[in-house]
N, C-alpha and C. Protein backbone atom coordinates (compact mmCIF):
# COMPACT_ATOMS: atom_id res chain seq x y z
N UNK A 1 9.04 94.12 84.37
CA UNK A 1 8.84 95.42 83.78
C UNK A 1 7.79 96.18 84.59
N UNK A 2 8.08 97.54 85.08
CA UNK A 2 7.19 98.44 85.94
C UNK A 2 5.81 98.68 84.82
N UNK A 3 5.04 98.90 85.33
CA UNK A 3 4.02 99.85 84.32
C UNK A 3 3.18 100.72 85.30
N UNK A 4 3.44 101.97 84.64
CA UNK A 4 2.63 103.16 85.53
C UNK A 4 1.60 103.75 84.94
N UNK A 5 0.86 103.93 85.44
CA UNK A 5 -0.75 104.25 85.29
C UNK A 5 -0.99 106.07 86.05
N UNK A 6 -1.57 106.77 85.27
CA UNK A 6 -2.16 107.62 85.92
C UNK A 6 -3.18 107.77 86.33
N UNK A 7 -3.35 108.49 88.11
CA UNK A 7 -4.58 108.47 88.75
C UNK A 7 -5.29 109.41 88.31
N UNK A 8 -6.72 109.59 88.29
CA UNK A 8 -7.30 110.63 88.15
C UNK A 8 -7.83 111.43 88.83
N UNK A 9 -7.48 112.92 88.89
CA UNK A 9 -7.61 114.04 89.89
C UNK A 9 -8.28 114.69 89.28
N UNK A 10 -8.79 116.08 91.06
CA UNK A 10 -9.81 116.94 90.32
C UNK A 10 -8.34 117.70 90.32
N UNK A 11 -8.73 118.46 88.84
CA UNK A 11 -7.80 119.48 88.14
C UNK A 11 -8.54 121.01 89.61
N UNK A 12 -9.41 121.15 89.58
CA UNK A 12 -9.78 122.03 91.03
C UNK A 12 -8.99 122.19 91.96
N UNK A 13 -8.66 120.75 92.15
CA UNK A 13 -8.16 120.62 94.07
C UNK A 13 -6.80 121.15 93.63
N UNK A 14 -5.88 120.12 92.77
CA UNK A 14 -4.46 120.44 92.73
C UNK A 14 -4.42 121.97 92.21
N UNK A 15 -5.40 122.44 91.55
CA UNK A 15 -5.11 124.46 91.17
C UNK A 15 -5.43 124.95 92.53
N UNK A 16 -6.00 124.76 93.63
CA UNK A 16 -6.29 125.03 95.16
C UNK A 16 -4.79 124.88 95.74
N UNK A 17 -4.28 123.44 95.41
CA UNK A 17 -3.36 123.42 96.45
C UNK A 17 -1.92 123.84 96.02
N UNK A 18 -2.06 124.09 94.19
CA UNK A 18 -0.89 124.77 93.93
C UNK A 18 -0.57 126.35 94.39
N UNK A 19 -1.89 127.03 94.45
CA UNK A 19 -2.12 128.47 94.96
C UNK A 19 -2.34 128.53 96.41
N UNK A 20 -2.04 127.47 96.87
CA UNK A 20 -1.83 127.22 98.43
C UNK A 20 -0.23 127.26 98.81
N UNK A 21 0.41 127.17 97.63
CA UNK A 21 2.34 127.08 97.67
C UNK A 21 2.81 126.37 97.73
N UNK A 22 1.72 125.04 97.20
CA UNK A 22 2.93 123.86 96.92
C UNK A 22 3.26 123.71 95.36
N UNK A 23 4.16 122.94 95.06
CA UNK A 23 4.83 123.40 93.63
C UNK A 23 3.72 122.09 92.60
N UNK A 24 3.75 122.53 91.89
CA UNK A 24 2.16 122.29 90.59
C UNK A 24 2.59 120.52 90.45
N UNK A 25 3.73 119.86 90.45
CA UNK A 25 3.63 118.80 90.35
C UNK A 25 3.14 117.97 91.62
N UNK A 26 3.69 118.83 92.52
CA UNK A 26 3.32 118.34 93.80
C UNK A 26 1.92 117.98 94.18
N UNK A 27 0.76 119.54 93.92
CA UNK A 27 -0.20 119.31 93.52
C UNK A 27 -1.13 118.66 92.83
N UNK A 28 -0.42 118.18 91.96
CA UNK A 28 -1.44 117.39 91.35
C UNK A 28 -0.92 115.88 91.73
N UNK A 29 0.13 115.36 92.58
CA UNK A 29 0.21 113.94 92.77
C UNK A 29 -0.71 114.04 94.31
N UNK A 30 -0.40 114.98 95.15
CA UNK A 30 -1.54 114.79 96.44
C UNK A 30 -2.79 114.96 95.97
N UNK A 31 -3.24 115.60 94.95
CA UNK A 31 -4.33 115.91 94.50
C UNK A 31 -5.15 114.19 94.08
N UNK A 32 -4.46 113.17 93.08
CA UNK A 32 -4.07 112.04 92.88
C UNK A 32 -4.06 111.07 94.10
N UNK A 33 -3.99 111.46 94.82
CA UNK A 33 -3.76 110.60 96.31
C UNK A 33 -5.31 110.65 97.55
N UNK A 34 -5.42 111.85 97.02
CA UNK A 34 -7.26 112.33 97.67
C UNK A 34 -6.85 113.01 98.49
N UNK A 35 -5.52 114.19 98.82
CA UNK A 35 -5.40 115.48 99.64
C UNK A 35 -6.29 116.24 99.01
N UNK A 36 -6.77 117.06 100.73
CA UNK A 36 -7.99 118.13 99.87
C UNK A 36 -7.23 119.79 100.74
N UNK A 37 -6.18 119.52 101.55
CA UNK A 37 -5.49 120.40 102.02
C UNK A 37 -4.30 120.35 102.07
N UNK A 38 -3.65 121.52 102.08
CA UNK A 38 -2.56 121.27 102.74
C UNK A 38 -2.17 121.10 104.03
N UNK A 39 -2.96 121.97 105.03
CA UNK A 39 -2.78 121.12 106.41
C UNK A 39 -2.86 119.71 106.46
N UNK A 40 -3.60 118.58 105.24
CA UNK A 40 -3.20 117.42 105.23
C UNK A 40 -1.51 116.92 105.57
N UNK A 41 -0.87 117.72 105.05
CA UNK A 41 0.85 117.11 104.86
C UNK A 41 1.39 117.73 106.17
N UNK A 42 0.56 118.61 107.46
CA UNK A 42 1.60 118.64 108.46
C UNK A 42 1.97 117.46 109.18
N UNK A 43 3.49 117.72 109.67
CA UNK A 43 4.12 116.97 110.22
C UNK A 43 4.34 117.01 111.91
N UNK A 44 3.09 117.88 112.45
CA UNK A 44 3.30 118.06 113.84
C UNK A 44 2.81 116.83 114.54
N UNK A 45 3.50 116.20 115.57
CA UNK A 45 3.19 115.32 116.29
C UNK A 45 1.59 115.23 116.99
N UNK A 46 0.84 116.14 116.73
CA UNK A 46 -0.41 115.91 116.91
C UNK A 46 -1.22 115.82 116.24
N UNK A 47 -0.87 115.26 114.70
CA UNK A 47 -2.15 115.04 113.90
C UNK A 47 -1.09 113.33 113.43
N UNK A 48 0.08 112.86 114.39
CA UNK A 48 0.57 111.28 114.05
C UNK A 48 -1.03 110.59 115.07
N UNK A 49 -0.88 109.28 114.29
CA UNK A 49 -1.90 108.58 114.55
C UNK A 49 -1.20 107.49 116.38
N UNK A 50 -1.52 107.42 117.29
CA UNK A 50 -0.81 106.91 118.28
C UNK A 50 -0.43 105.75 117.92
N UNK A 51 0.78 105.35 119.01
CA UNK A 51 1.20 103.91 118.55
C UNK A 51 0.42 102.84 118.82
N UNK A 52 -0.30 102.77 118.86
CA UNK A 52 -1.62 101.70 119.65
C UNK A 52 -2.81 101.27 118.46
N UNK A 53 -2.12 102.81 117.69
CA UNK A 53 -3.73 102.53 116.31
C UNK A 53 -2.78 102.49 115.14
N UNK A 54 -1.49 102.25 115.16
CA UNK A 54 -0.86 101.37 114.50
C UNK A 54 -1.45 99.69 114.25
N UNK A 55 -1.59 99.57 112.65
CA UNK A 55 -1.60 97.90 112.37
C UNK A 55 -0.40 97.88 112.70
N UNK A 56 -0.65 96.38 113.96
CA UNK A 56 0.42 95.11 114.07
C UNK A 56 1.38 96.12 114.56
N UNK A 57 1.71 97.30 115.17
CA UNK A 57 2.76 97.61 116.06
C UNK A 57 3.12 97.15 117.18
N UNK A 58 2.23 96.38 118.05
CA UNK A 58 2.98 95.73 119.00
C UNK A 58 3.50 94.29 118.77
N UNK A 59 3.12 93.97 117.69
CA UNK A 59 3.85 92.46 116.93
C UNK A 59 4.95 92.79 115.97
N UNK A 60 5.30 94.12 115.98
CA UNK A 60 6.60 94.50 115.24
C UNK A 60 7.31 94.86 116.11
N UNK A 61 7.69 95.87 116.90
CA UNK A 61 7.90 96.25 118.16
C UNK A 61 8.63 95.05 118.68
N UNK A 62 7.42 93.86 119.16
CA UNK A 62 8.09 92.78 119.94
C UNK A 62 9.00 92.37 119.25
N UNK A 63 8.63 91.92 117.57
CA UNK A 63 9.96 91.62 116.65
C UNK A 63 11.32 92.25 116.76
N UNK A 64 11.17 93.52 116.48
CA UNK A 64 12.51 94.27 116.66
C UNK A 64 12.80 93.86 117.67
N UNK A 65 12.03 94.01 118.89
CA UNK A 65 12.80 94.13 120.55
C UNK A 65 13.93 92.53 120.44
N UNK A 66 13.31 91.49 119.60
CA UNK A 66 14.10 90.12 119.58
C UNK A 66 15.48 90.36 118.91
N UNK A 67 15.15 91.18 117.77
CA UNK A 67 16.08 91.02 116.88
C UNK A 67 16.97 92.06 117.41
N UNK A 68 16.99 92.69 118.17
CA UNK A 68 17.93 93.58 119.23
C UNK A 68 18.28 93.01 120.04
C-alpha cells in the first residue's frame, strides 16, 4: 500500500512562481521540492550538469556499452 505525505512549502515562493506563469499546482509541488525560480526548470544544455559529474556514469555507460 502507497502512503503519501505532504511536503511543506513556503506558500510565498509557490504565489512567486505561480505569478511567474507556471500553473498553481505546479507551483506549489516545485515550491515542495525547494525551487526558488523558475529559471530553475530550464532545459538548456548549459545549466545540464556534465557527464563526468554524473554519479557512477562511467560504470553505467561501460554497462550499457556490454549490454550492447
Amino acid at each position: 500500500m502507497s502512503v503519501f505525505s505532504q511536503r511543506p512549502f513556503s506558500d510565498r515562493t509557490a504565489t512567486w512562481l505561480a505569478q511567474s506563469g507556471l500553473h498553481p499546482l505546479l507551483a506549489r509541488l516545485y515550491a515542495a521540492r525547494g525551487l526558488r525560480s523558475p529559471e530553475e526548470l530550464s532545459l538548456d544544455l548549459k545549466q545540464l550538469l556534465s557527464p563526468t559529474e554524473l554519479k557512477n556514469c562511467i560504470c553505467t555507460a561501460s554497462l550499457l556499452a556490454d549490454i550492447l
